[in-house]
Protein backbone atom coordinates (compact mmCIF):
# COMPACT_ATOMS: atom_id res chain seq x y z
CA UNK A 1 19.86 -48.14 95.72
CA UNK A 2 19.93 -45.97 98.51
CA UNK A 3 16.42 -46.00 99.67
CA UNK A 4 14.04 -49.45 99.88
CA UNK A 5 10.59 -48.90 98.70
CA UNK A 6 8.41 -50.11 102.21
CA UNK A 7 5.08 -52.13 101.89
CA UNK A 8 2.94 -53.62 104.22
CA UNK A 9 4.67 -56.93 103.99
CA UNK A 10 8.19 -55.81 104.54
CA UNK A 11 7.50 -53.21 106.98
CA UNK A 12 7.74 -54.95 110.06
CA UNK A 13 11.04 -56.75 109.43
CA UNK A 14 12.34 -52.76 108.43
CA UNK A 15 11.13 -51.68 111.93
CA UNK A 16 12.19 -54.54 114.05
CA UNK A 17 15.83 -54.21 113.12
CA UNK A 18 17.85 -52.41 115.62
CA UNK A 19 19.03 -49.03 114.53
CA UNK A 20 17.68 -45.73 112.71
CA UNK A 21 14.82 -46.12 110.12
CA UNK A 22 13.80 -42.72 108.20
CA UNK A 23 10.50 -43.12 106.43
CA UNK A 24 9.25 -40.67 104.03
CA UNK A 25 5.57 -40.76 103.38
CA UNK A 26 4.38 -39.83 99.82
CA UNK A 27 2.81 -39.66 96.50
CA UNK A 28 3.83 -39.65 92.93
CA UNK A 29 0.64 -36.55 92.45
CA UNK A 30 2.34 -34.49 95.44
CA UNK A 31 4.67 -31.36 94.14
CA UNK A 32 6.30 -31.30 97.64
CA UNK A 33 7.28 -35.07 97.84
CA UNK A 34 9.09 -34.87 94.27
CA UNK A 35 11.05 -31.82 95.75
CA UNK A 36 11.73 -33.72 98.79
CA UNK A 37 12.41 -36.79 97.16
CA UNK A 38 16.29 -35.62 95.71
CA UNK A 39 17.05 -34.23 99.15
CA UNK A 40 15.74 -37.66 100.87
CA UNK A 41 18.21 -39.70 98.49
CA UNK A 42 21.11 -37.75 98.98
CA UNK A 43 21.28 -37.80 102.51
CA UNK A 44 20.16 -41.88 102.20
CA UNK A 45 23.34 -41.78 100.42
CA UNK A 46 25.04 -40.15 102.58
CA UNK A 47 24.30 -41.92 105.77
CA UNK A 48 24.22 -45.61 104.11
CA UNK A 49 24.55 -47.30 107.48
CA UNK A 50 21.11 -45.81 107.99
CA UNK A 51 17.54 -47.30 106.85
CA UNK A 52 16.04 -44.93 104.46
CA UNK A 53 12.13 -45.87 103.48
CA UNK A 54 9.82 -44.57 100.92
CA UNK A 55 6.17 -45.20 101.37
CA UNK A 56 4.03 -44.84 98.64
CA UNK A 57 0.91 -43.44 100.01
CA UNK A 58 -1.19 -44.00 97.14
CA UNK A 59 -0.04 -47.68 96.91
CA UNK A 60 0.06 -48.52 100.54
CA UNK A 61 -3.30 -47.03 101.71
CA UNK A 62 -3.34 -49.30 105.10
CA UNK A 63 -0.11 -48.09 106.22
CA UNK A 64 -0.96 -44.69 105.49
CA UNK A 65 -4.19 -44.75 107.42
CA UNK A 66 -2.57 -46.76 110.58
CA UNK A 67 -0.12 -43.74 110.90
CA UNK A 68 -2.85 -41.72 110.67
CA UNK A 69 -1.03 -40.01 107.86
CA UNK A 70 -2.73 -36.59 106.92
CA UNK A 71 -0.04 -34.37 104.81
CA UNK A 72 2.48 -35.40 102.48
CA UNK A 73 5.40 -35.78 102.51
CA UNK A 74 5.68 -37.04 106.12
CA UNK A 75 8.59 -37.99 107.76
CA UNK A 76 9.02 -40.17 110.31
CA UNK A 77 12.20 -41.37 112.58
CA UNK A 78 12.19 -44.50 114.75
CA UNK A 79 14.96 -45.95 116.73
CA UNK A 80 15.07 -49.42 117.84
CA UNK A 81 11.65 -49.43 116.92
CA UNK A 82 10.80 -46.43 118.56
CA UNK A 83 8.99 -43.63 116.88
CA UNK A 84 11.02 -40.41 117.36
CA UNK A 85 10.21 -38.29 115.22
CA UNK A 86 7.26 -37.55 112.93
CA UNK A 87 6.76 -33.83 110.40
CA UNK A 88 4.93 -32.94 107.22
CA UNK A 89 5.86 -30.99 104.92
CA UNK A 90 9.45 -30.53 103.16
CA UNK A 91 12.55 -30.58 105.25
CA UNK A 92 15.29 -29.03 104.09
CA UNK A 93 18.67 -30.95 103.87
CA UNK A 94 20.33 -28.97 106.67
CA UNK A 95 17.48 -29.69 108.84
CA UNK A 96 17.49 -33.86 108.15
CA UNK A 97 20.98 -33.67 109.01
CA UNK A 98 20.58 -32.14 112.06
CA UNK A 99 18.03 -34.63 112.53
CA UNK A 100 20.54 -37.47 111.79
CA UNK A 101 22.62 -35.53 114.07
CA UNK A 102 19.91 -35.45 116.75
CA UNK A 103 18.79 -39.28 116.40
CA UNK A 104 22.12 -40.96 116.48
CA UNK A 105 22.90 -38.81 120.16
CA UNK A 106 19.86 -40.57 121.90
CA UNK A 107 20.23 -42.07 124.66
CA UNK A 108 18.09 -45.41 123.86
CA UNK A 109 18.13 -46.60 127.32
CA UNK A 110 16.87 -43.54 128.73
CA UNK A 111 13.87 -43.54 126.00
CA UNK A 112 13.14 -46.99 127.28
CA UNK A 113 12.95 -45.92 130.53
CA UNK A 114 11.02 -43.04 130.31
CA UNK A 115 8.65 -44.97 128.01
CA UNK A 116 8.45 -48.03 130.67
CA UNK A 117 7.20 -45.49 132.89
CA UNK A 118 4.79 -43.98 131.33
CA UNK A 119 3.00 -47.19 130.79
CA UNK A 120 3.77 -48.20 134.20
CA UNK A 121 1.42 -44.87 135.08
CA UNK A 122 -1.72 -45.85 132.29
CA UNK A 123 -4.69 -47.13 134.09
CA UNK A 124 -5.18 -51.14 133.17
CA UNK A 125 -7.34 -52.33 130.78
């Protein structure tokens, strides 16, 4: 199987791996997540030595509410840990593979930096 079916209690260990994790936020109610759902496989398939996550709104109503998860389908892209990216609604497969595309071209040391920075600027707490 292409994609792994995330739940609270593996969903940390999927996001502290190094690498690309795609998660795609849904419901089995939602017409837009079943379309989405064939395109989300294929390019899982695709790009195996990628993480591909399905989230199961309805079953996982924690997660979905610490994302603050409105709309589904979502998707969301982290890096190292690092949330990237983060849509609802469809995506067409031309546009997750430019997002592949897009997310394997980062420069993770420069996101670090720039995010090491920005705390470095937040008042203290």
């Amino acid at each position: 199987m292409a994609t792994t079916t995330v739940t609270s209690s593996n969903f940390k260990s999927l996001l502290g791996k190094p690498g690309i994790v795609l998660l795609d936020w849904w419901a089995p109610w939602c017409g837009p997540c079943r379309r989405f759902t064939p395109i989300f496989e294929a390019a899982a398939l695709q790009h195996s030595d990628l993480t591909w996550g399905k989230v199961n709104t309805e079953e996982e109503p924690t997660l979905a509410s610490a994302f603050r998860i409105r709309s589904i389908p979502t998707l969301m892209a982290f890096r190292d840990g690092v949330l990237l990216f983060e849509q609802p609604g469809l995506i067409p497969a031309q546009g997750l593979e430019r997002l592949v595309r897009e997310l394997r071209g980062i420069d993770m040391n420069e996101v670090r930096r720039k995010l090491h920075e920005q705390r470095a600027q937040q008042p203290a707490r």
